[in-house]
Protein backbone atom coordinates (compact mmCIF):
# COMPACT_ATOMS: atom_id res chain seq x y z
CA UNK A 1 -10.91 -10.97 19.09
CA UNK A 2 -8.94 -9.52 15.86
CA UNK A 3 -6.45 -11.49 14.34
CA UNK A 4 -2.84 -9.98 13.75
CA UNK A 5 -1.85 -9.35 10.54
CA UNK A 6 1.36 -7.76 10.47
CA UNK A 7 4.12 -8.15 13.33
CA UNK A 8 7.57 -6.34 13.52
CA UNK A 9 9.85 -7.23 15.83
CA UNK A 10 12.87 -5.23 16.44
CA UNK A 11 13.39 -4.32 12.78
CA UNK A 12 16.20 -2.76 11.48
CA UNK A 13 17.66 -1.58 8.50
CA UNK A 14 20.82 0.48 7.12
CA UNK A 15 22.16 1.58 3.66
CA UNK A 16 24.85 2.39 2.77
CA UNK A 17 25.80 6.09 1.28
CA UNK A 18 29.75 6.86 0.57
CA UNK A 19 30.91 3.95 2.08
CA UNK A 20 29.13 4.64 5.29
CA UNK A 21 26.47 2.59 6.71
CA UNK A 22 23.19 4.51 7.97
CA UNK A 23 20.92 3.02 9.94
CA UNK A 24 17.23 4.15 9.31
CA UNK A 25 15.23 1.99 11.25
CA UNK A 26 16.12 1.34 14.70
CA UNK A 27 14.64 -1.70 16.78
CA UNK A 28 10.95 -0.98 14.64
CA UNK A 29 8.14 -2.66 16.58
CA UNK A 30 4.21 -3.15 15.60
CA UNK A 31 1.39 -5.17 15.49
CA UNK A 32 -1.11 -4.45 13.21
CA UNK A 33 -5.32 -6.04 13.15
CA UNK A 34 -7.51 -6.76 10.57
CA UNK A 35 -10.32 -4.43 9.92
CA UNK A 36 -7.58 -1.84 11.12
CA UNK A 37 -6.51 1.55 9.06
CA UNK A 38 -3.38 3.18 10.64
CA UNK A 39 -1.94 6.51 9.30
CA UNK A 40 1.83 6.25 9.70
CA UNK A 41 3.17 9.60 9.77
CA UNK A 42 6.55 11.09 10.37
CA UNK A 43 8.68 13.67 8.90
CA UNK A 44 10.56 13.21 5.52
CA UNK A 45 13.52 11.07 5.69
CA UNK A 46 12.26 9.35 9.02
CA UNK A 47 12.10 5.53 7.44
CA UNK A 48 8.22 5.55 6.74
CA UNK A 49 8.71 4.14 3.36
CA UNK A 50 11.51 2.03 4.05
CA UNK A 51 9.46 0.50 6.36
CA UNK A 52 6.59 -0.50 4.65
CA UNK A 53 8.92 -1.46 1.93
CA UNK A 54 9.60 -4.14 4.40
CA UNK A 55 6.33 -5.08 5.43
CA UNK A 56 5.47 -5.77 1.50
CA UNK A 57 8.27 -7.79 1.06
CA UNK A 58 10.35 -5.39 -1.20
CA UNK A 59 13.08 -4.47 1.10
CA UNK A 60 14.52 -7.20 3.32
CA UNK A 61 15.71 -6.23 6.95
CA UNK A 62 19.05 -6.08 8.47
CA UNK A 63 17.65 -8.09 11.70
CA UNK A 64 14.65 -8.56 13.65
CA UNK A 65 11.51 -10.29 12.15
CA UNK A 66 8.50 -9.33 9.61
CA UNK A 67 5.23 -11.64 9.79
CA UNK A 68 2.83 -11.23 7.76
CA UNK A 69 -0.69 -13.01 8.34
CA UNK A 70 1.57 -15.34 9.94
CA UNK A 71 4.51 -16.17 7.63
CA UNK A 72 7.75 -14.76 7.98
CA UNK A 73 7.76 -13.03 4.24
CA UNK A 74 11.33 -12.38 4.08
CA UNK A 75 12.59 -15.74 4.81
CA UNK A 76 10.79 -16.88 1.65
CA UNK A 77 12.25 -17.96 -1.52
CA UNK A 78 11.95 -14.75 -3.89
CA UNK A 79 9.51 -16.61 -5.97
CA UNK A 80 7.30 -18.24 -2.92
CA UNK A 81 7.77 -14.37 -1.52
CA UNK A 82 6.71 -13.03 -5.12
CA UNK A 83 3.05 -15.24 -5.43
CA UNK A 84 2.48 -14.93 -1.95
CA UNK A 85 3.01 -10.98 -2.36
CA UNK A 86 0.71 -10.93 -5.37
CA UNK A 87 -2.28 -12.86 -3.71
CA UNK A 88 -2.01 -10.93 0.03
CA UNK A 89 -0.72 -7.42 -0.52
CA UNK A 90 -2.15 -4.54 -2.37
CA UNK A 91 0.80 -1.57 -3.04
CA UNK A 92 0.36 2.07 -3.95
CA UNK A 93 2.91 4.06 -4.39
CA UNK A 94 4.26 7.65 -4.40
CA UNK A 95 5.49 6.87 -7.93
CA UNK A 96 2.48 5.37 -9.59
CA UNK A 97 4.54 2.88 -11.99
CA UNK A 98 2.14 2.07 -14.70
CA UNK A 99 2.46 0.51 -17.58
CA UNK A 100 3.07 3.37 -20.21
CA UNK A 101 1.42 0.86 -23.40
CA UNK A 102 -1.54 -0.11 -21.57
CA UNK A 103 -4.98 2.09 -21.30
CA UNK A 104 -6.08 2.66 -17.84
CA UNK A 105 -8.50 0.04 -17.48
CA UNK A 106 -5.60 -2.51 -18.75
CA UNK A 107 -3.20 -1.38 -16.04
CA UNK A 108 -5.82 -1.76 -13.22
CA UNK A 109 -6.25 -5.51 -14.12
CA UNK A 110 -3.35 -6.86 -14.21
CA UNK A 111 -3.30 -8.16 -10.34
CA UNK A 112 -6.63 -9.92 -11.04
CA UNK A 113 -5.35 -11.43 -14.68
CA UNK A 114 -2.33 -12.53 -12.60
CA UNK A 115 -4.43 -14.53 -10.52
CA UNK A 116 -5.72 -16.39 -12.78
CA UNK A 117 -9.29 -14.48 -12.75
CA UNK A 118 -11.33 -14.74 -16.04
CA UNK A 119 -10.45 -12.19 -18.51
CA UNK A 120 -14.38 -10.67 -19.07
CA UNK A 121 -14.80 -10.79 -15.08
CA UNK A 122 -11.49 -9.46 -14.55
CA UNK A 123 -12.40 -6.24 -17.14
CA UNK A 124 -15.84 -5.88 -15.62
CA UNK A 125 -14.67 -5.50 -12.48
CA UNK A 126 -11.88 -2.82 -13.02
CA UNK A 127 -13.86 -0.80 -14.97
CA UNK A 128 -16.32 -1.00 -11.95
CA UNK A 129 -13.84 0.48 -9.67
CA UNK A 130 -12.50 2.90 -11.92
CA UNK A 131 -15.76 4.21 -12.69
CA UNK A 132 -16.28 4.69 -8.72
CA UNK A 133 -12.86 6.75 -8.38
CA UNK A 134 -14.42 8.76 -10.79
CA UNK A 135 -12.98 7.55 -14.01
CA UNK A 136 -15.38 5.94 -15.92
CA UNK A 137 -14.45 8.18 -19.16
CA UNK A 138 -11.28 7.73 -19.20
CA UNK A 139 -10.83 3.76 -19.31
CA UNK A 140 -9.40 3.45 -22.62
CA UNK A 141 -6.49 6.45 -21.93
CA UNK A 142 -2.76 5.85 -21.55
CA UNK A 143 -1.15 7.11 -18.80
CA UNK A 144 0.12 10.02 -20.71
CA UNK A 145 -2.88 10.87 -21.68
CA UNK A 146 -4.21 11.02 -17.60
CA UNK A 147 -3.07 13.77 -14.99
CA UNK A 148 -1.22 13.00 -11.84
CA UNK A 149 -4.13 12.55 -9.74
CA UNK A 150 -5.98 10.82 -12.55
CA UNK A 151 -3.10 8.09 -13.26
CA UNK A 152 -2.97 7.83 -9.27
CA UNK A 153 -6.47 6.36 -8.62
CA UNK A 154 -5.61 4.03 -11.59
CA UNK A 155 -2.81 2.94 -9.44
CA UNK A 156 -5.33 2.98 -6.61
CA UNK A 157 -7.78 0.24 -8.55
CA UNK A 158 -4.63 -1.71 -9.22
CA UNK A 159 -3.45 -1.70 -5.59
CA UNK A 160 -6.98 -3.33 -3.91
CA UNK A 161 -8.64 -4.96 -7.22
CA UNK A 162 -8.23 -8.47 -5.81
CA UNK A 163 -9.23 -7.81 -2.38
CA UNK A 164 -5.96 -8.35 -0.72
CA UNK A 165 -5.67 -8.76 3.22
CA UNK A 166 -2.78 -6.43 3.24
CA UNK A 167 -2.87 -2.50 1.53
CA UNK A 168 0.13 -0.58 2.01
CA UNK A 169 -0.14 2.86 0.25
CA UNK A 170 2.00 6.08 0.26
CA UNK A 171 0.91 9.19 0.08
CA UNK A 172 -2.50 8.04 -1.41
CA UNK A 173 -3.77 11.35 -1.58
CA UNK A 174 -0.85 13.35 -2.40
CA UNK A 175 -2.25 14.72 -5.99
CA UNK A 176 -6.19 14.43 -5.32
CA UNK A 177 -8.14 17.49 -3.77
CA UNK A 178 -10.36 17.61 -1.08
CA UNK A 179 -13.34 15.53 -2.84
CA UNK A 180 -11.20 13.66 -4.64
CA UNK A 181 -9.08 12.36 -1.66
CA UNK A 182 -12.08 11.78 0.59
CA UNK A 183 -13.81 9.62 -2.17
CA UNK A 184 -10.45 7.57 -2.05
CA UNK A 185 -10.47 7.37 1.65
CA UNK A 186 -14.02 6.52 1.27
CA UNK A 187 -13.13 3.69 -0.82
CA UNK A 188 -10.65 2.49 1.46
CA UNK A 189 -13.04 2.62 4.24
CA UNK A 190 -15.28 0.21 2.53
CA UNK A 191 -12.48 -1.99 1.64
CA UNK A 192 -11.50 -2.30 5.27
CA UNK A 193 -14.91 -3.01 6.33
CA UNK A 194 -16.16 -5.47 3.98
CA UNK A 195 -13.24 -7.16 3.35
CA UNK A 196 -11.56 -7.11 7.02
CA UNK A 197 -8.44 -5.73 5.40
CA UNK A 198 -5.41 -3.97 6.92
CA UNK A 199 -4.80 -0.83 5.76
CA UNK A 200 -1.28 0.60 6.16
CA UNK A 201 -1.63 4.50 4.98
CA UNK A 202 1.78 6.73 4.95
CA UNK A 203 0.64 10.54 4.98
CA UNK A 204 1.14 14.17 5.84
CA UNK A 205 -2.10 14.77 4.66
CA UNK A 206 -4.07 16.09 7.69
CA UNK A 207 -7.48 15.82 6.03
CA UNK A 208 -7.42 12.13 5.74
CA UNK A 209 -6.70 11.27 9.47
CA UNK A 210 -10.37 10.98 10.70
CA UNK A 211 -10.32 7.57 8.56
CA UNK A 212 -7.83 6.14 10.66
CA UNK A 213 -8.35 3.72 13.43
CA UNK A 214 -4.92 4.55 14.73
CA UNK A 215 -1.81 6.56 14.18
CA UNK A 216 1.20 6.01 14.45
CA UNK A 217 3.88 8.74 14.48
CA UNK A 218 7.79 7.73 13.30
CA UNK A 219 10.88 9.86 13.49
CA UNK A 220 14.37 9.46 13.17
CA UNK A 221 13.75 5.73 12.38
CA UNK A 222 12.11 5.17 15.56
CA UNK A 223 8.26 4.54 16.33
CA UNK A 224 7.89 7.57 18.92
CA UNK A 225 4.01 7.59 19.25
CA UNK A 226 0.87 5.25 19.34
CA UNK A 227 -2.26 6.63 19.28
């Protein structure tokens, strides 16, 4: 039997906009598995990101409960929350947020140099999975020196280099083309499957749902479809 990995429990969450709170999830409830890649899809606006803001620890609920592999991640002190963030969950974002000083190869690392991982290990091993998103000539280049889609597989290496149990990434394939996303998805795949990793993916992208083991559909803050 799969272990849970993520469980939300009548999550949710406002902000506030002109001195008027909006609430933009609305009683949220899921239970994710390991080995288990679900596309979480939804129109724009509908609280996909702000909820897997919450599941990584970023955003803290209004009420209702977030466990993650078994701890309730938002009731930890920030920096209990921050190390246990950096060992379990893997993040990519729409917005890639590199480093802008540090070559490509330097900006993948840093989750593995954070952990303590030998430095020569550390490098071999992001240049390893740079060179399989198809970057193996462009290690030593700055972000501004890299394209979109080029600066977000870097982001890509960063968010799984250590193997995390959790992977929460949005819009993953947003800037890649055909090839390019399915070599990412193929990636991800592997991840999942040799690593027994959850796999949280938040998408429009239509090409990318055969990878998924499930999806599930969000609108107007609420979860309106399992499949």
């Amino acid at each position: 039997m799969k272990q849970e990995t993520i469980v939300c429990k009548s999550i949710k969450k406002s902000f506030t906009n002109g001195g008027k709170s909006i609430e933009v999830l609305h009683d949220i409830n899921l239970t994710t598995y390991e080995k288990e890649m679900i596309m979480l899809m939804g129109p724009s606006g509908s609280g996909k990101t702000t909820l897997l803001s919450i599941i990584g620890g970023l955003l803290d609920q209004d009420s209702g409960e977030c466990t993650i592999l078994g701890q309730s991640i938002n009731q930890l002190e920030e920096d209990i929350k921050t190390e246990f963030r950096g060992k379990n969950i893997g993040f990519l974002f729409q917005h890639f947020i590199l480093v802008p000083t540090l070559t490509a190869v330097e900006n993948a690392v840093v989750p593995l140099l954070c952990l303590g991982a030998p430095r020569q290990e550390a490098f071999s091993r992001a240049s390893e999975i740079l060179e399989q998103l198809g970057l193996g000539d462009q290690l030593h280049k700055k972000p501004g020196q890299l394209s979109g889609g080029e600066q977000q597989r870097v982001a890509l290496a960063r968010g799984f280099i250590h193997n995390p149990a959790i992977i929460l990434c949005d819009e993953p394939t947003s800037f890649l083309d055909i090839d390019r996303g399915k070599k990412v998805m193929d990636i991800l795949q592997r991840m999942k499957d040799e690593t027994n990793a959850t796999i949280i993916v938040v998408t429009h992208d239509q090409r990318i749902l055969p990878f998924a083991d499930r999806i599930v559909h969000i609108e107007d803050g609420v979860i309106t479809q399992k499949s």
